[in-house]
PDB file of N, CA and C in Angstrom:
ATOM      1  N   UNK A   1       6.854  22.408  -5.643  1.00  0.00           N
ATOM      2  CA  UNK A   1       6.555  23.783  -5.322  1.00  0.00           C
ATOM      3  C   UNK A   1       6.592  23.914  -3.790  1.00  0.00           C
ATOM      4  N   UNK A   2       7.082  25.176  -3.289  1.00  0.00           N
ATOM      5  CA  UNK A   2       7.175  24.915  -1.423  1.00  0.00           C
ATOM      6  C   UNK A   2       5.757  25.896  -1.423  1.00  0.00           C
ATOM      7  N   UNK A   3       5.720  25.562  -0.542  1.00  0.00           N
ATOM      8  CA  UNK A   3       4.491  26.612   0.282  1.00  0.00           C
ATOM      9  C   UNK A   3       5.036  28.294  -0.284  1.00  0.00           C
ATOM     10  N   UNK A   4       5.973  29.175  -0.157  1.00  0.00           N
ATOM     11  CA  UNK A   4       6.237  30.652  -0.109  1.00  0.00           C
ATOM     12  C   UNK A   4       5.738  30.462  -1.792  1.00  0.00           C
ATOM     13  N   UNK A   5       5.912  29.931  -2.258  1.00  0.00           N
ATOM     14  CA  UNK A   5       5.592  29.624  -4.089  1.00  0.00           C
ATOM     15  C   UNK A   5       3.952  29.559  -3.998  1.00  0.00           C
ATOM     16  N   UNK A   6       3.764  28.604  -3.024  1.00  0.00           N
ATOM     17  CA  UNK A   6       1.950  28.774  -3.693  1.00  0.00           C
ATOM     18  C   UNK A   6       1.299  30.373  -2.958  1.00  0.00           C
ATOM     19  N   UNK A   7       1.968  30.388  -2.005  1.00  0.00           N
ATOM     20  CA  UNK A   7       0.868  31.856  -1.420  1.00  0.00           C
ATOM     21  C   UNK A   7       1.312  32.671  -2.306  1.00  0.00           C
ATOM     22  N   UNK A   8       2.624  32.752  -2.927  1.00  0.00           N
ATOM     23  CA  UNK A   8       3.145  34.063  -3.803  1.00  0.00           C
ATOM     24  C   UNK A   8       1.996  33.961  -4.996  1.00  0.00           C
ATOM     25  N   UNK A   9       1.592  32.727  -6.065  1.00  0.00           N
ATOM     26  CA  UNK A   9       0.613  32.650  -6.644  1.00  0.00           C
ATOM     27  C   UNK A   9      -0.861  32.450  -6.242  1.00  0.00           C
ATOM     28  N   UNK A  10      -0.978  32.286  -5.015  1.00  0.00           N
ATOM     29  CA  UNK A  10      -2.360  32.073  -4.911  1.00  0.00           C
ATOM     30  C   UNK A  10      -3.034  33.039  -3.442  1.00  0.00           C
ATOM     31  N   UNK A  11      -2.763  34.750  -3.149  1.00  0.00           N
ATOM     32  CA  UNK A  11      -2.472  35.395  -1.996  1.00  0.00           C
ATOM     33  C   UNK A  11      -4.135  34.850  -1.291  1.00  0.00           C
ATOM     34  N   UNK A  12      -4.445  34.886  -0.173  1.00  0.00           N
ATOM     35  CA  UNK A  12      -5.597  35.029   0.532  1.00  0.00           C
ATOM     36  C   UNK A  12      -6.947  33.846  -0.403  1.00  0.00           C
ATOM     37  N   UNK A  13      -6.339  32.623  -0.747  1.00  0.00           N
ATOM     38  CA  UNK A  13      -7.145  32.094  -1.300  1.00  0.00           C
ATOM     39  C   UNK A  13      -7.195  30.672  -0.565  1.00  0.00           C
ATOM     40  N   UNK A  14      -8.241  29.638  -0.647  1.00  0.00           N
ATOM     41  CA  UNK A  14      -8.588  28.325  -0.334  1.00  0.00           C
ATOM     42  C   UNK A  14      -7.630  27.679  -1.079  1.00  0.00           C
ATOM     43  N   UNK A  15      -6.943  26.704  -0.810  1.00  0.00           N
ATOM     44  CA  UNK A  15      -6.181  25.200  -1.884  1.00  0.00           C
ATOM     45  C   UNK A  15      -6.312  24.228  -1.427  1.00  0.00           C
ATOM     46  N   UNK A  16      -6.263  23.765  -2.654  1.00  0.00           N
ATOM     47  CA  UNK A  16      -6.550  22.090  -2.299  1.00  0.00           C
ATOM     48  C   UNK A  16      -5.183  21.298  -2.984  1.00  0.00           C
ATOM     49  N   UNK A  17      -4.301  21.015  -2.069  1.00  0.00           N
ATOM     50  CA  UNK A  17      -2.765  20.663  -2.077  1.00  0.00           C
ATOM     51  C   UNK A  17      -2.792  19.427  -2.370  1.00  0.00           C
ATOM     52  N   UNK A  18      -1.384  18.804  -2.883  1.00  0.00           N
ATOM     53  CA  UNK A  18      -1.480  17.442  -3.005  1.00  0.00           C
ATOM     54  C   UNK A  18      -0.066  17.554  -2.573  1.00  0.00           C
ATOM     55  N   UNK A  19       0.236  16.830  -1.724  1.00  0.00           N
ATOM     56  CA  UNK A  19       2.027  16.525  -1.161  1.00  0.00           C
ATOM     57  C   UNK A  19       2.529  15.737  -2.130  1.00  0.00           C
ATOM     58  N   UNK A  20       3.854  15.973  -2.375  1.00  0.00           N
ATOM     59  CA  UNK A  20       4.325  15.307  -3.743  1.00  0.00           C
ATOM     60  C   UNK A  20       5.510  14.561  -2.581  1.00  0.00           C
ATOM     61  N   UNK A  21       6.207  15.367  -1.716  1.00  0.00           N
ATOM     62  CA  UNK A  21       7.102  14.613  -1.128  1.00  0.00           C
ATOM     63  C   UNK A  21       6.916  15.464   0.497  1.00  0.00           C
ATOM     64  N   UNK A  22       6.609  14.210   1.309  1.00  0.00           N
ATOM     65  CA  UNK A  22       6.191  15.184   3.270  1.00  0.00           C
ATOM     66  C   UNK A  22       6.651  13.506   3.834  1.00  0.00           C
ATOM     67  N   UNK A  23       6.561  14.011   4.905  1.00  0.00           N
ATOM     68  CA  UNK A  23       7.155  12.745   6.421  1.00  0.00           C
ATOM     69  C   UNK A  23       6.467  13.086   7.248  1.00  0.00           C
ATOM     70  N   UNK A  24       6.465  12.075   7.995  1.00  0.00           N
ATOM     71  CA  UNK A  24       6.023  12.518   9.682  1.00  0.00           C
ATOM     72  C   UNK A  24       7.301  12.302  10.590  1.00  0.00           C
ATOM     73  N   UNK A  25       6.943  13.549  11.334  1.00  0.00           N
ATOM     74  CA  UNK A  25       8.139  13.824  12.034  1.00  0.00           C
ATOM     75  C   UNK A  25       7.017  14.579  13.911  1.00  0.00           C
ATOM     76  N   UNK A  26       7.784  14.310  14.352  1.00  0.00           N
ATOM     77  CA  UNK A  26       6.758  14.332  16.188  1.00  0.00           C
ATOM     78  C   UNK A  26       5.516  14.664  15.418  1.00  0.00           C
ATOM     79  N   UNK A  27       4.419  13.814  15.553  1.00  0.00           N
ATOM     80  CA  UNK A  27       2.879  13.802  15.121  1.00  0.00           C
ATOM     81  C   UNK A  27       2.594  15.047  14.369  1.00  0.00           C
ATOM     82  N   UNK A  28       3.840  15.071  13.351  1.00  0.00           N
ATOM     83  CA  UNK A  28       2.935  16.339  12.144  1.00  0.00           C
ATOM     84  C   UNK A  28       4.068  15.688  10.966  1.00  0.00           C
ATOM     85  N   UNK A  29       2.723  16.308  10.142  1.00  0.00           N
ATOM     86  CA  UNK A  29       2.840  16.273   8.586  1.00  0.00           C
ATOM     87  C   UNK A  29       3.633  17.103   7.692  1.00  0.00           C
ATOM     88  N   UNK A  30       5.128  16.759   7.572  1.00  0.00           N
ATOM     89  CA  UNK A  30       5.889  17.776   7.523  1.00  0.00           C
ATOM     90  C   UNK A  30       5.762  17.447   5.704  1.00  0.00           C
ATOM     91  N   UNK A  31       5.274  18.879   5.134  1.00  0.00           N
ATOM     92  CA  UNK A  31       5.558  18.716   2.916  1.00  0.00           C
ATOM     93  C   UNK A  31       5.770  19.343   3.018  1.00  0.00           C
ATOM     94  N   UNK A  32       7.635  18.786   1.990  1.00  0.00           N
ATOM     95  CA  UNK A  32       8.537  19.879   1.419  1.00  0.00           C
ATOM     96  C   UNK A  32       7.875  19.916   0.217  1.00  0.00           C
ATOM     97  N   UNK A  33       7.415  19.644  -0.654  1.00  0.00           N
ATOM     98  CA  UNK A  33       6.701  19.894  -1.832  1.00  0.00           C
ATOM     99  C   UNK A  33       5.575  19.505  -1.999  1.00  0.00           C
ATOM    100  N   UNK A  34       5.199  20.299  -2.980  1.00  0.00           N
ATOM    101  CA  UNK A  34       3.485  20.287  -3.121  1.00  0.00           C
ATOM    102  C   UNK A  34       3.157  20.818  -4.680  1.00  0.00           C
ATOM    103  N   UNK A  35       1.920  20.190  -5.271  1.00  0.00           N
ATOM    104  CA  UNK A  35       1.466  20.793  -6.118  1.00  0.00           C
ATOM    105  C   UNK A  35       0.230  21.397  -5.431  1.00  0.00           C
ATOM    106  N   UNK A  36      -0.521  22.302  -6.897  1.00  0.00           N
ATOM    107  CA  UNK A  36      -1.846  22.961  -6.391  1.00  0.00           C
ATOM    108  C   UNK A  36      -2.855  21.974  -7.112  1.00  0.00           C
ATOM    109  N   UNK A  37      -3.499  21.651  -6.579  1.00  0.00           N
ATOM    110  CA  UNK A  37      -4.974  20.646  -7.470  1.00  0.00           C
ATOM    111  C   UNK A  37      -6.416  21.638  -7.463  1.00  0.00           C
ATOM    112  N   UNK A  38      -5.979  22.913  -6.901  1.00  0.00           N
ATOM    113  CA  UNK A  38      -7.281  23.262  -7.378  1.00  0.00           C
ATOM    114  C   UNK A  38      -7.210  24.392  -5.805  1.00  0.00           C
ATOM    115  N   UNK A  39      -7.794  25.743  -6.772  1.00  0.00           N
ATOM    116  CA  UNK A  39      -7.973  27.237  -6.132  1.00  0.00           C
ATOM    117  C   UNK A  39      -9.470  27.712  -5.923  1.00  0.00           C
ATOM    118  N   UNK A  40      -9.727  28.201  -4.501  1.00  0.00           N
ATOM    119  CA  UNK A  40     -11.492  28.374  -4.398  1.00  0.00           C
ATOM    120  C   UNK A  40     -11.552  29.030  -3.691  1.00  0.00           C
ATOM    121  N   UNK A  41     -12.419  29.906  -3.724  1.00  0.00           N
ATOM    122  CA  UNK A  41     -12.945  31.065  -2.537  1.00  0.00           C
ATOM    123  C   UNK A  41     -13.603  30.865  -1.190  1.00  0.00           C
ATOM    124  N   UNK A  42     -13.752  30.057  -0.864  1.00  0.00           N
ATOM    125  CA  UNK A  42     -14.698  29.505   0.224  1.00  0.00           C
ATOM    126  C   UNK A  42     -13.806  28.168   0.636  1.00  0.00           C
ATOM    127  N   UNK A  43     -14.134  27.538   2.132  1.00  0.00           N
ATOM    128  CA  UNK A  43     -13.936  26.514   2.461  1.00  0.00           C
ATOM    129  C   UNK A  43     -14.525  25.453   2.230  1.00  0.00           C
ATOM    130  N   UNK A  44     -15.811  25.624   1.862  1.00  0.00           N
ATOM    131  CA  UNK A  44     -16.345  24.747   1.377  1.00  0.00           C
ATOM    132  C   UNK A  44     -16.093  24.126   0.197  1.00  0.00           C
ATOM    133  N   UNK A  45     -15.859  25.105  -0.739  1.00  0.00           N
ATOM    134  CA  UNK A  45     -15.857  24.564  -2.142  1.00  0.00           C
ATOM    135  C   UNK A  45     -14.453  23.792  -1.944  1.00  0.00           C
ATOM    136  N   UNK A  46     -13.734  24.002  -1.612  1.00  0.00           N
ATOM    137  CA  UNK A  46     -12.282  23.384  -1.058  1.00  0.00           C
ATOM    138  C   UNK A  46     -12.191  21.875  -0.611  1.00  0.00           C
ATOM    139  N   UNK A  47     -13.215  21.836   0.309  1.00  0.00           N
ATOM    140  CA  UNK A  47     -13.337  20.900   1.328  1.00  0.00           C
ATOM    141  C   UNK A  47     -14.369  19.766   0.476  1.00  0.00           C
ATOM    142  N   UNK A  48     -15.718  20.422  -0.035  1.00  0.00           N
ATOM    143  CA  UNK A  48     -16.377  19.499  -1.100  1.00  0.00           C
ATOM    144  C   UNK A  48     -15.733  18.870  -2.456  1.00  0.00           C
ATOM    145  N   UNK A  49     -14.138  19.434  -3.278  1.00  0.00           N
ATOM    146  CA  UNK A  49     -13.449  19.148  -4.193  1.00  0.00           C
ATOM    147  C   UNK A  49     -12.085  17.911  -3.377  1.00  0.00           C
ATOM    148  N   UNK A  50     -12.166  18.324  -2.428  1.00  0.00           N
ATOM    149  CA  UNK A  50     -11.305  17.254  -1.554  1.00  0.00           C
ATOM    150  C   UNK A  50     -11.812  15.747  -1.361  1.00  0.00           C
ATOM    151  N   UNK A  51     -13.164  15.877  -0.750  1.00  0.00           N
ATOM    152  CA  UNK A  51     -13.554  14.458  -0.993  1.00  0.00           C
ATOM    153  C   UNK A  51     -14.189  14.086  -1.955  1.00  0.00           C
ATOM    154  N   UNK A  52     -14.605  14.890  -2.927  1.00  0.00           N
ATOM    155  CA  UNK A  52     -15.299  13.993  -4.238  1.00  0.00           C
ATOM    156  C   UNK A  52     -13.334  13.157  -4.840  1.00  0.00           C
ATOM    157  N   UNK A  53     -12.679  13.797  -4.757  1.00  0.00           N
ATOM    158  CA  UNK A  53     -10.980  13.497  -5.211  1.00  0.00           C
ATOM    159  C   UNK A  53     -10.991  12.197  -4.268  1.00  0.00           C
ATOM    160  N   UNK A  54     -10.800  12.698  -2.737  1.00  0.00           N
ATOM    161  CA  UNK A  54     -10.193  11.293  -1.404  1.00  0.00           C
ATOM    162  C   UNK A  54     -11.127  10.030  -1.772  1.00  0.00           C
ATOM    163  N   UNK A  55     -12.508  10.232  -2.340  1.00  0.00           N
ATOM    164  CA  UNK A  55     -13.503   8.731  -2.866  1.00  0.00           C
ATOM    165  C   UNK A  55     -12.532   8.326  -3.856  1.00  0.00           C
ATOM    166  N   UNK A  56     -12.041   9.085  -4.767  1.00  0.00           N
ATOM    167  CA  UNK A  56     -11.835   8.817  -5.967  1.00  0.00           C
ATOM    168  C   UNK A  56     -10.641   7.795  -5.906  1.00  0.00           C
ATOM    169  N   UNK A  57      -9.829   8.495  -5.404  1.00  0.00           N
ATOM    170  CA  UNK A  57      -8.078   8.374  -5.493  1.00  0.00           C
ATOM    171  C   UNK A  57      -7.705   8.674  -3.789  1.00  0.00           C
ATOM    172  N   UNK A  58      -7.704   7.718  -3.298  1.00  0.00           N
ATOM    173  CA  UNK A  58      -7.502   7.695  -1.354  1.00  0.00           C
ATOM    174  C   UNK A  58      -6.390   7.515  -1.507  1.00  0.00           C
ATOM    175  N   UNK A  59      -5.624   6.971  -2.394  1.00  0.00           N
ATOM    176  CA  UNK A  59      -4.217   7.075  -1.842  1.00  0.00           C
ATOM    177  C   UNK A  59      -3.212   8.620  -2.184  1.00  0.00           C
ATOM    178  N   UNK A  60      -3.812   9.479  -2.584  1.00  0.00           N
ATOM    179  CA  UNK A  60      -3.365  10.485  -3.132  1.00  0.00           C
ATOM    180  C   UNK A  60      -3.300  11.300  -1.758  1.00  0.00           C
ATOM    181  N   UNK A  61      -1.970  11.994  -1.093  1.00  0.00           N
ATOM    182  CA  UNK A  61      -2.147  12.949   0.093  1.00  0.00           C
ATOM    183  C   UNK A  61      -2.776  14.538  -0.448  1.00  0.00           C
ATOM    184  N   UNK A  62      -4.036  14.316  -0.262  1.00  0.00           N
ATOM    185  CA  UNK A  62      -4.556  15.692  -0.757  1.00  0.00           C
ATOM    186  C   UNK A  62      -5.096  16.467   0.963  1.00  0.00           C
ATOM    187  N   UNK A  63      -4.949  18.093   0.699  1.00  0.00           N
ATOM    188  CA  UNK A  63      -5.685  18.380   1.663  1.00  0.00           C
ATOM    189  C   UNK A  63      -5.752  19.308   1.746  1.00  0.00           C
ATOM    190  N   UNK A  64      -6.822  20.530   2.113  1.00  0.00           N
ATOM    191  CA  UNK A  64      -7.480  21.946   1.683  1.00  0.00           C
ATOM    192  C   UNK A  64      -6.480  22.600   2.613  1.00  0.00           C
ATOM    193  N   UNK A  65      -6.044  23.990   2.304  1.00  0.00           N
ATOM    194  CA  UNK A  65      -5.361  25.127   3.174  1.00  0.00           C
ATOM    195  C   UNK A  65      -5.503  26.030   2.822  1.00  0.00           C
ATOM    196  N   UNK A  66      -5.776  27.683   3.690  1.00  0.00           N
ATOM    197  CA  UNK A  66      -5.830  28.540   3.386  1.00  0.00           C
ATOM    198  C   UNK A  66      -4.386  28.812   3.219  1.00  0.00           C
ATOM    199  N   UNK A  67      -4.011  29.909   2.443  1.00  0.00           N
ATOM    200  CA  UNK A  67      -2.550  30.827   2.431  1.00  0.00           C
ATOM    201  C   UNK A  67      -2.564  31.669   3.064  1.00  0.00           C
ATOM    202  N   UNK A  68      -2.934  32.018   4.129  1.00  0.00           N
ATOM    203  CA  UNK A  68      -2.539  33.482   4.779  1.00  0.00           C
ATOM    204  C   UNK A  68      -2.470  32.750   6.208  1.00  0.00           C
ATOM    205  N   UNK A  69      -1.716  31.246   6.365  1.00  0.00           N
ATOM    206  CA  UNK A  69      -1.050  30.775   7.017  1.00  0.00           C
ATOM    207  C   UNK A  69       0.367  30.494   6.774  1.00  0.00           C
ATOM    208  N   UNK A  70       1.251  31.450   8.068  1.00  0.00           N
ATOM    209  CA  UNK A  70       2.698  31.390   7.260  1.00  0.00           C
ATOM    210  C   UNK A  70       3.196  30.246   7.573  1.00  0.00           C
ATOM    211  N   UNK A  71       3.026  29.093   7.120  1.00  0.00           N
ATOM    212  CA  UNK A  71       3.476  27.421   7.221  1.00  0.00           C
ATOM    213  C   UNK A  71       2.301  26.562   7.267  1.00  0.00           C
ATOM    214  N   UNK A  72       2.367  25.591   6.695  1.00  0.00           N
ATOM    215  CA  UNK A  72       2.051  24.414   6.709  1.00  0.00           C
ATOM    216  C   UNK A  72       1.806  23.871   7.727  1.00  0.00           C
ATOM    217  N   UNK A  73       1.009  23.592   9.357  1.00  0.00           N
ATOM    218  CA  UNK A  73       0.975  22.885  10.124  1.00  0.00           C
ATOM    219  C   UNK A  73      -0.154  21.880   9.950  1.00  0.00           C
ATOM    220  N   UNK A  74       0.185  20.230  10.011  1.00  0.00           N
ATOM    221  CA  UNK A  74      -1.126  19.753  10.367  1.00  0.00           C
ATOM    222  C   UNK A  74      -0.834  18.441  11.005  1.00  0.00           C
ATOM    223  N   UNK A  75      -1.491  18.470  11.907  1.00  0.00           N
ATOM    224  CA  UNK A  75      -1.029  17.536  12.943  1.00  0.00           C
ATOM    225  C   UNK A  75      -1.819  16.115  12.576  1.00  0.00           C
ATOM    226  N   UNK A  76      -1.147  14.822  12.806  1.00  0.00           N
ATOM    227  CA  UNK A  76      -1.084  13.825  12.793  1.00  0.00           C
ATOM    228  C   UNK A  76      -2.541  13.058  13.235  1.00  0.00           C
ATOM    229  N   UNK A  77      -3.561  12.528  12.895  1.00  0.00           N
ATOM    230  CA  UNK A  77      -4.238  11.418  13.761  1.00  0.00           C
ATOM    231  C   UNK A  77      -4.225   9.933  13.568  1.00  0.00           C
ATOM    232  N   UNK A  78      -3.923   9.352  14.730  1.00  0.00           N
ATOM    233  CA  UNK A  78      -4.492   8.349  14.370  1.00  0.00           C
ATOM    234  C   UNK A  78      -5.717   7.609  14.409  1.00  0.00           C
ATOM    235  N   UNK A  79      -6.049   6.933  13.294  1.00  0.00           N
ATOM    236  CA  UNK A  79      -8.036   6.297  13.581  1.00  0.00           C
ATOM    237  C   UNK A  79      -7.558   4.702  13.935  1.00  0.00           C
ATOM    238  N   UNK A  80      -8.724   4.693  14.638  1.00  0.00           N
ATOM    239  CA  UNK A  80      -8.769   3.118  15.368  1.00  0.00           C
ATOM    240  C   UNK A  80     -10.217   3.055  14.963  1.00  0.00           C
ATOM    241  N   UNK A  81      -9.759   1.694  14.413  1.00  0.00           N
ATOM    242  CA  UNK A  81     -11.810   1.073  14.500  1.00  0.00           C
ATOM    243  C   UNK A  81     -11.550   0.743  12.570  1.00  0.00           C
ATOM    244  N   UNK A  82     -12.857   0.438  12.178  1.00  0.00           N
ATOM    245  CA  UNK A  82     -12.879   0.180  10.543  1.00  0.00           C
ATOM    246  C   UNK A  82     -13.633   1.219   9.822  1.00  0.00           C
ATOM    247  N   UNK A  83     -13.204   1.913   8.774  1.00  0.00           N
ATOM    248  CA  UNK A  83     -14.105   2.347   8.091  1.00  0.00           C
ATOM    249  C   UNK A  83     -14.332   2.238   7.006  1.00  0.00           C
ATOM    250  N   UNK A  84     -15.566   2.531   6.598  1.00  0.00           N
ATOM    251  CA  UNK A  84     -16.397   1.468   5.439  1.00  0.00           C
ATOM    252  C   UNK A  84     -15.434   1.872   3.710  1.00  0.00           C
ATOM    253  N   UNK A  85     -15.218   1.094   3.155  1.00  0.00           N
ATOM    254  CA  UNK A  85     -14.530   1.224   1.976  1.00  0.00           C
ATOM    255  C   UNK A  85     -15.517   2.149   0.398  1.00  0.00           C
ATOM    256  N   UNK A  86     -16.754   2.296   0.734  1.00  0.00           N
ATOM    257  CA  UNK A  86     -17.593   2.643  -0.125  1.00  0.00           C
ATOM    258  C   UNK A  86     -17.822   4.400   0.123  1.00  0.00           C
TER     259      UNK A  86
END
C-alpha cells in the first residue's frame, strides 16, 4: 500500500505503519510500501500500541504517523551504547 492509499482510507487519523519494503537513502527512511497495523485518535494510543508490538516483535519496522502529512519523512538515528534486551 503507498502512503496516498493509506491517507485516502484513513483522512486526519493516527497509524501505526509497518514497512513491508523502505531503504535508507541520505539518513532517511525511505517506504515504498506499507501496511496499516492499527488506526487511533490520539498519539498516544498510537505510540502506546507501538511499543507493547516493538517488545513483542523488534524486528518488525513499525512506526506511528499522522496522515495529514503529505509524505513520509523520518530521519535516520543512530544509537551508540547497549540497550537492555528486556
Amino acid at each position: 500500500m503507498t502512503w496516498k492509499e493509506v491517507q485516502a482510507l484513513h483522512p486526519n487519523r493516527w497509524v501505526l505503519l509497518e514497512a513491508i519494503n523502505a531503504h535508507s537513502e541520505d539518513n532517511r527512511h525511505i517506504v515504498e510500501d506499507m501496511t496499516v497495523a492499527g488506526v487511533y485518535e490520539t498519539s498516544l494510543e498510537a505510540w502506546q500500541r507501538y511499543h507493547e508490538l516493538h517488545r513483542l516483535y523488534p524486528q518488525r519496522d513499525l512506526f506511528p504517523y499522522h496522515t495529514s502529512h503529505s509524505e513520509i519523512d523520518i530521519a535516520e538515528r543512530v544509537w551508540i551504547g547497549v540497550r537492555p534486551t528486556t
